[in-house]
C-alpha atoms as a PDB file:
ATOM      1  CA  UNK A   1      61.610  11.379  51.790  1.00  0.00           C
ATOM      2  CA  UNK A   2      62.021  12.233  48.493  1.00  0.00           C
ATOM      3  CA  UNK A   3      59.379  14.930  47.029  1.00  0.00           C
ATOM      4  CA  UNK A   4      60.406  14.407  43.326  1.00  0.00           C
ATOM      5  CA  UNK A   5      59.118  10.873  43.967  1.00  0.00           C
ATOM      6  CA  UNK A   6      55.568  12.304  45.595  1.00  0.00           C
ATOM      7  CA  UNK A   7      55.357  15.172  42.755  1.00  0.00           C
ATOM      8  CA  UNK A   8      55.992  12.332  39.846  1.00  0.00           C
ATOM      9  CA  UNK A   9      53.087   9.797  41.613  1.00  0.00           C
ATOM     10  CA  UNK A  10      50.867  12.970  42.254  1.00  0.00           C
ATOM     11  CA  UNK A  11      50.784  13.577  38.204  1.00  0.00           C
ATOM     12  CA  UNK A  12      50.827  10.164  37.402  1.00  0.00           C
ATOM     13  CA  UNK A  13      47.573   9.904  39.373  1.00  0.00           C
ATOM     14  CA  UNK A  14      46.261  13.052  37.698  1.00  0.00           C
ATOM     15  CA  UNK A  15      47.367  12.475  34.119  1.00  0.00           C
ATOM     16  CA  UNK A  16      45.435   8.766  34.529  1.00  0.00           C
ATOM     17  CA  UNK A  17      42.189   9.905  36.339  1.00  0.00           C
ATOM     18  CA  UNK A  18      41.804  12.507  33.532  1.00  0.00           C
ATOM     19  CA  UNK A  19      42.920   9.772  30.890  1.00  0.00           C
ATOM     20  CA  UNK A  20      40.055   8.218  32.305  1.00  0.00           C
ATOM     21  CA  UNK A  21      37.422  10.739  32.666  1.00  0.00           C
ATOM     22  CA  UNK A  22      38.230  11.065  28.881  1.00  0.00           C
ATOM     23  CA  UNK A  23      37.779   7.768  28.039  1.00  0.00           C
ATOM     24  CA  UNK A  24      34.254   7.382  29.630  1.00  0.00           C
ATOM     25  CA  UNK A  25      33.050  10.377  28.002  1.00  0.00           C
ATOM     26  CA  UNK A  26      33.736   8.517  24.954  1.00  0.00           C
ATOM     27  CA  UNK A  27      32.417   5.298  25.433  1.00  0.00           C
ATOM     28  CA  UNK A  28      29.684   7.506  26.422  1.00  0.00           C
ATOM     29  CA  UNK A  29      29.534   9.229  23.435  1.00  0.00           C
ATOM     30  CA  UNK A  30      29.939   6.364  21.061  1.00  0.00           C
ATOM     31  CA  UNK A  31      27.339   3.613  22.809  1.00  0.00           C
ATOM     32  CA  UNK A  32      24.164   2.765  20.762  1.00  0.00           C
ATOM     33  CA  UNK A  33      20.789   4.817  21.229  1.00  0.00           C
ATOM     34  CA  UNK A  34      17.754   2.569  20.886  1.00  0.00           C
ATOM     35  CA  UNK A  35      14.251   3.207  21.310  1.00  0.00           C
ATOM     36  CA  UNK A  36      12.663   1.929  24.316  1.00  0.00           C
ATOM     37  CA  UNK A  37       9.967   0.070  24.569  1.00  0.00           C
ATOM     38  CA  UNK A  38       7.204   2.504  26.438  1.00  0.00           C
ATOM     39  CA  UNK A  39       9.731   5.768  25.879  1.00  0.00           C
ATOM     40  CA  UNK A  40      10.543   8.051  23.385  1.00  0.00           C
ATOM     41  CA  UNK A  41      11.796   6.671  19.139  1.00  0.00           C
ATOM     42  CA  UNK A  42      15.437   6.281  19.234  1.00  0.00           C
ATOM     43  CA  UNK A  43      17.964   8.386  18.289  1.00  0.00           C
ATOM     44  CA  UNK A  44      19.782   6.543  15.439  1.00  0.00           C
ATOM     45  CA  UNK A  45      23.389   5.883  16.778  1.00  0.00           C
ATOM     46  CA  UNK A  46      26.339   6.523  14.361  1.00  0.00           C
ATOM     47  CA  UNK A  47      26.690   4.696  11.448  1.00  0.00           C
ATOM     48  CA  UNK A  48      22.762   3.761  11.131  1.00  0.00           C
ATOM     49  CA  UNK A  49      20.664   4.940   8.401  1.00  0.00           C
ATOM     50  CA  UNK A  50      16.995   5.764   9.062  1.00  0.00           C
ATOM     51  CA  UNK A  51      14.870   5.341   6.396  1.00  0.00           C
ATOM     52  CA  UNK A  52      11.299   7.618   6.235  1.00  0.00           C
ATOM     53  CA  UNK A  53       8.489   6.565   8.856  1.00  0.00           C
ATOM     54  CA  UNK A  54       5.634   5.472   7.112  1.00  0.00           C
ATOM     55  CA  UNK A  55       2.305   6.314   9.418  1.00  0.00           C
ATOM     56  CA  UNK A  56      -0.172   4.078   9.564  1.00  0.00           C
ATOM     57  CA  UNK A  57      -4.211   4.081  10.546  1.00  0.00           C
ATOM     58  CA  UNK A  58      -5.757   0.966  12.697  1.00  0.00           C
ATOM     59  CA  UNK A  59      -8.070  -1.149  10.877  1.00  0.00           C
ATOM     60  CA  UNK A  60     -10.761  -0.560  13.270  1.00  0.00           C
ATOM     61  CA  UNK A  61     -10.186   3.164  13.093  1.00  0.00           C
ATOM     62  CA  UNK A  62     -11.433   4.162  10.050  1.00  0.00           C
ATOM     63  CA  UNK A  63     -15.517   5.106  11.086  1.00  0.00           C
ATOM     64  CA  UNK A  64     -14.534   8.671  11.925  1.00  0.00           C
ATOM     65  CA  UNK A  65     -11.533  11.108  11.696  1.00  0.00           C
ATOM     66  CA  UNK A  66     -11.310  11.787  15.403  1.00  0.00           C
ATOM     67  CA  UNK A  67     -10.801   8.073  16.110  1.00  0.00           C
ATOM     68  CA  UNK A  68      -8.146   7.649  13.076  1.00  0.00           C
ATOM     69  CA  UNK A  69      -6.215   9.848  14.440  1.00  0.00           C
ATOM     70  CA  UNK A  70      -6.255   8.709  18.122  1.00  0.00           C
ATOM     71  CA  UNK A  71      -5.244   5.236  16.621  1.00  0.00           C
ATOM     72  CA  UNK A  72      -2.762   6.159  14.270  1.00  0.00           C
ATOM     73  CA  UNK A  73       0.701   4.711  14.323  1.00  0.00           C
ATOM     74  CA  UNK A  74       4.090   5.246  12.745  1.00  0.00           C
ATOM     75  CA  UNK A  75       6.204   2.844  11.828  1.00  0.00           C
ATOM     76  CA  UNK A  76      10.357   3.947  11.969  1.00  0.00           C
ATOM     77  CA  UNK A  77      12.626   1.653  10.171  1.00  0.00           C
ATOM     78  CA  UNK A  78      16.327   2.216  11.562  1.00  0.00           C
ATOM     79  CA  UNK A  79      19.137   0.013   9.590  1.00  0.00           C
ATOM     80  CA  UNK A  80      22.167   0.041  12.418  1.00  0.00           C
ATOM     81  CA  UNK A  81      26.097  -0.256  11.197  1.00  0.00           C
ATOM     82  CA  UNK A  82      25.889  -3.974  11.764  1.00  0.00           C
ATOM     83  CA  UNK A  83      23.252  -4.429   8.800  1.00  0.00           C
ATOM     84  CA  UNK A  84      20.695  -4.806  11.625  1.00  0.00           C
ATOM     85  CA  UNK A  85      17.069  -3.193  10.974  1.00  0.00           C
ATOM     86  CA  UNK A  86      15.244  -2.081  13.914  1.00  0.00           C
ATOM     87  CA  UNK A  87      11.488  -1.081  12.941  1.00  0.00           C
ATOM     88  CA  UNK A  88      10.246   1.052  15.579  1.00  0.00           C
ATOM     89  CA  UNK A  89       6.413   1.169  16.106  1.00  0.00           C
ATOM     90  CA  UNK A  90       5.407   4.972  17.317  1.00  0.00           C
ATOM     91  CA  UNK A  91       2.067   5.823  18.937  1.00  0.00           C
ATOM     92  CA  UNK A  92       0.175   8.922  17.983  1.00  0.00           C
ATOM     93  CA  UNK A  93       1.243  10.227  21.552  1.00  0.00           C
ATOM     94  CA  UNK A  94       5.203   9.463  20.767  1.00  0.00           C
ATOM     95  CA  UNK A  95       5.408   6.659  22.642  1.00  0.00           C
ATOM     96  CA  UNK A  96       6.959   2.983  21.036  1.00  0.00           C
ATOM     97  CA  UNK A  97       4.352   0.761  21.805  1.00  0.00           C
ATOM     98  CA  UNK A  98       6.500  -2.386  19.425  1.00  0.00           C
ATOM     99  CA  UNK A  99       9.909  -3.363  18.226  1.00  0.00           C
ATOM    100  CA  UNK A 100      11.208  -5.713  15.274  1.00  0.00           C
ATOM    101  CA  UNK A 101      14.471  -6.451  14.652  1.00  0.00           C
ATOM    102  CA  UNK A 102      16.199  -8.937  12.064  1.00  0.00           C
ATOM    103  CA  UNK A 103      19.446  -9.321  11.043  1.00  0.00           C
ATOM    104  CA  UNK A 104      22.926 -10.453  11.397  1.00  0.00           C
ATOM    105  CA  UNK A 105      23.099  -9.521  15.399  1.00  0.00           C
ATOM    106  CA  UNK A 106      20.401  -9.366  18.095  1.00  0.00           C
ATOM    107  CA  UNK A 107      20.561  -5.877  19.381  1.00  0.00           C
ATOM    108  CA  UNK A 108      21.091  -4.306  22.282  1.00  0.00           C
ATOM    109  CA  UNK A 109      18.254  -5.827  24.348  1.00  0.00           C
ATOM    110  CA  UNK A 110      18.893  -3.824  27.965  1.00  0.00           C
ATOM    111  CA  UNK A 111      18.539  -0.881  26.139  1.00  0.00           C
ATOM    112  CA  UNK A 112      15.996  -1.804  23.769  1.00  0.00           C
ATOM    113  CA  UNK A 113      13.595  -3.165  26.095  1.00  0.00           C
ATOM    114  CA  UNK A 114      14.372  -0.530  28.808  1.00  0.00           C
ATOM    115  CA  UNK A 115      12.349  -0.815  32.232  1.00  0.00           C
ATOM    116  CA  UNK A 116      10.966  -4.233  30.526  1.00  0.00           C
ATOM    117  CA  UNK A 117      14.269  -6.043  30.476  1.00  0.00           C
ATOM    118  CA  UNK A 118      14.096  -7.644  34.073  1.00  0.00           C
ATOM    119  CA  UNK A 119      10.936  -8.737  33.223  1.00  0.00           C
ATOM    120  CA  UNK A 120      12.333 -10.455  30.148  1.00  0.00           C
ATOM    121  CA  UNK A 121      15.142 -12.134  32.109  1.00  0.00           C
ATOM    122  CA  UNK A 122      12.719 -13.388  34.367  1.00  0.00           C
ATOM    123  CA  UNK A 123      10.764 -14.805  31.654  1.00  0.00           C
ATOM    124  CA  UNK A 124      13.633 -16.513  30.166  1.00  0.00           C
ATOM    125  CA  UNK A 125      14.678 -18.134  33.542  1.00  0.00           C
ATOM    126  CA  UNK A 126      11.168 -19.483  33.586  1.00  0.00           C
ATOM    127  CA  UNK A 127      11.064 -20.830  30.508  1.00  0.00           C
ATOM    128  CA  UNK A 128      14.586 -22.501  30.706  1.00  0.00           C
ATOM    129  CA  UNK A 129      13.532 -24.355  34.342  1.00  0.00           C
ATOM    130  CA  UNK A 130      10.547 -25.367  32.262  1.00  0.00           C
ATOM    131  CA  UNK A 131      12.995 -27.571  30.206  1.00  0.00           C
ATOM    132  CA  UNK A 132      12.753 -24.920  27.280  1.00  0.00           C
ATOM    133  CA  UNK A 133      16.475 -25.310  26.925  1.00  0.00           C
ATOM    134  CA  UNK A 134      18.562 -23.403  23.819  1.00  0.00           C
ATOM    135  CA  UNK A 135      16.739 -22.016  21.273  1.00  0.00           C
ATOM    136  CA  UNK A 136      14.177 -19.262  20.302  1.00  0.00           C
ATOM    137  CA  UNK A 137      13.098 -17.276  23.347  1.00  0.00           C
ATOM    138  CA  UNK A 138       9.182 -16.211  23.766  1.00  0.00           C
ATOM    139  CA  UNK A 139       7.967 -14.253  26.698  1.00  0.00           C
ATOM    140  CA  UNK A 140       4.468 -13.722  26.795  1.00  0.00           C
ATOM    141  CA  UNK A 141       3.067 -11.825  29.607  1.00  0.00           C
ATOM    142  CA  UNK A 142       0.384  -9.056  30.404  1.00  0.00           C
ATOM    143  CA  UNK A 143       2.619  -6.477  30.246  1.00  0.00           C
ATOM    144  CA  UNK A 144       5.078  -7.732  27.464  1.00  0.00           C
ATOM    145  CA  UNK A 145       5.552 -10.218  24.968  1.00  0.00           C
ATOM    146  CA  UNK A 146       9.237 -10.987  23.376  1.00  0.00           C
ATOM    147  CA  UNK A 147      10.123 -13.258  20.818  1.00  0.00           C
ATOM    148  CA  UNK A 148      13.618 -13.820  19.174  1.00  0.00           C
ATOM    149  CA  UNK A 149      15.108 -16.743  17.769  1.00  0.00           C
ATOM    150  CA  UNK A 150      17.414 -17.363  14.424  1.00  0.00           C
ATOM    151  CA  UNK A 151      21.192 -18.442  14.303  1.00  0.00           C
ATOM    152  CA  UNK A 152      24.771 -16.980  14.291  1.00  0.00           C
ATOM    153  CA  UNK A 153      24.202 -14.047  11.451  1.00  0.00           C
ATOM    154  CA  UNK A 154      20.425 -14.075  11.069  1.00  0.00           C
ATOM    155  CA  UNK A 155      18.156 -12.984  13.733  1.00  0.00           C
ATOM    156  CA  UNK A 156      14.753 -12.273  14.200  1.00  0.00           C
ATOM    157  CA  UNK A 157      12.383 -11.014  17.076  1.00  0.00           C
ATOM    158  CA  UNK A 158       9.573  -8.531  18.042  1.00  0.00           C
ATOM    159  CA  UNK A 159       8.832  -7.100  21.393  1.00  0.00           C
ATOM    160  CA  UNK A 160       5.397  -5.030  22.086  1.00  0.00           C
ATOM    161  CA  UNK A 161       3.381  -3.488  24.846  1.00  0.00           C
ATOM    162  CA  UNK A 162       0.309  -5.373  24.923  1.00  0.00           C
ATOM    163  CA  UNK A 163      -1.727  -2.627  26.738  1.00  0.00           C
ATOM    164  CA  UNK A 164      -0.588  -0.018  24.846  1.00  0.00           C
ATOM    165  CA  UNK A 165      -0.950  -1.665  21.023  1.00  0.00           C
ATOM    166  CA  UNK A 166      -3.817   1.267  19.429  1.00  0.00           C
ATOM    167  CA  UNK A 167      -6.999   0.038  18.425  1.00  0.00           C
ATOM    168  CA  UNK A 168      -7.104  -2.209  15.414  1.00  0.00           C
ATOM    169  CA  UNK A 169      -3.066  -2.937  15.674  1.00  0.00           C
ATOM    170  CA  UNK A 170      -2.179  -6.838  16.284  1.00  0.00           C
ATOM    171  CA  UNK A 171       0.672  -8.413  17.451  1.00  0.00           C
ATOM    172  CA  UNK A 172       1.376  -9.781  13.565  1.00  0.00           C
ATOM    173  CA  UNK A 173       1.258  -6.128  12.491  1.00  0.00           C
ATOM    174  CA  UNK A 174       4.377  -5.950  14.920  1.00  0.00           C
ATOM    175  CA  UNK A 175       7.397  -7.164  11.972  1.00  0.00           C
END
């Protein structure tokens, strides 16, 4: 048996499984960062631009300053290297309670919605065995509502938490 052959395969192996450990630390590196629905704001992936959060107080909220506060919002407006804007609606406790997005690509919905996206599959399936065929999607359940629709190069949708929207914040505040 030849051990040149054996020492040549033996590096070949090594040379690839590091080329490879490489490369997934950069895919890793380099895949997009969106908020979550019910986690933390996102942490704009390269190429976006975020623009100032504007905060926000609840209709409802304005009787006393303790209750202001407590329904407060923020509202995060993220424009991604694809010319897609991602508004991100913030609790006062940190936690995205909404989502809008429009523009030229739907983004990343696994990631956006999070522990919600089976949820929104399964909404989807329902609605396409209910002869809701192509077109815009709505979800509308206790624990989530999703809407998205547009064509090739405009989109539009919103996703929210209805349990979790603060006092005095509707769905249409959601945009």
């Amino acid at each position: 048996m030849n051990t040149s052959i054996i020492s040549l395969s033996s590096r070949r192996a090594s040379a690839f499984a590091s080329l490879a450990a490489g490369l997934t630390l950069s895919l890793l590196a380099v895949s997009p960062a969106y908020a979550v629905l019910g986690g933390a704001p996102m942490t704009p992936p390269a190429g976006a631009t975020v623009s100032n959060a504007v905060s926000h107080a609840a209709a409802s909220a304005v009787a006393s300053a303790e209750s202001t506060a407590a329904s407060s919002y923020t509202v995060r407006t993220t424009t991604l290297a694809v010319g897609t804007v991602v508004n991100e609606y913030v609790g006062s406790d940190g936690v995205v309670f909404g989502i809008a997005w429009q523009g030229p690509r739907i983004p990343d919905l696994p990631t956006l919605l999070g522990s919600y996206f089976p949820q929104y599959v399964q909404g989807i399936q329902n609605q396409r065995a209910n002869g809701g065929g192509r077109g815009p999607v709505s979800v509308a359940g206790s624990a989530l509502v999703v809407r998205s629709g547009g064509h090739m190069g405009a989109f539009a949708g919103q996703a929210y938490l209805p349990q979790s929207l603060p006092a005095g914040v509707s769905p249409s505040d959601i945009q």
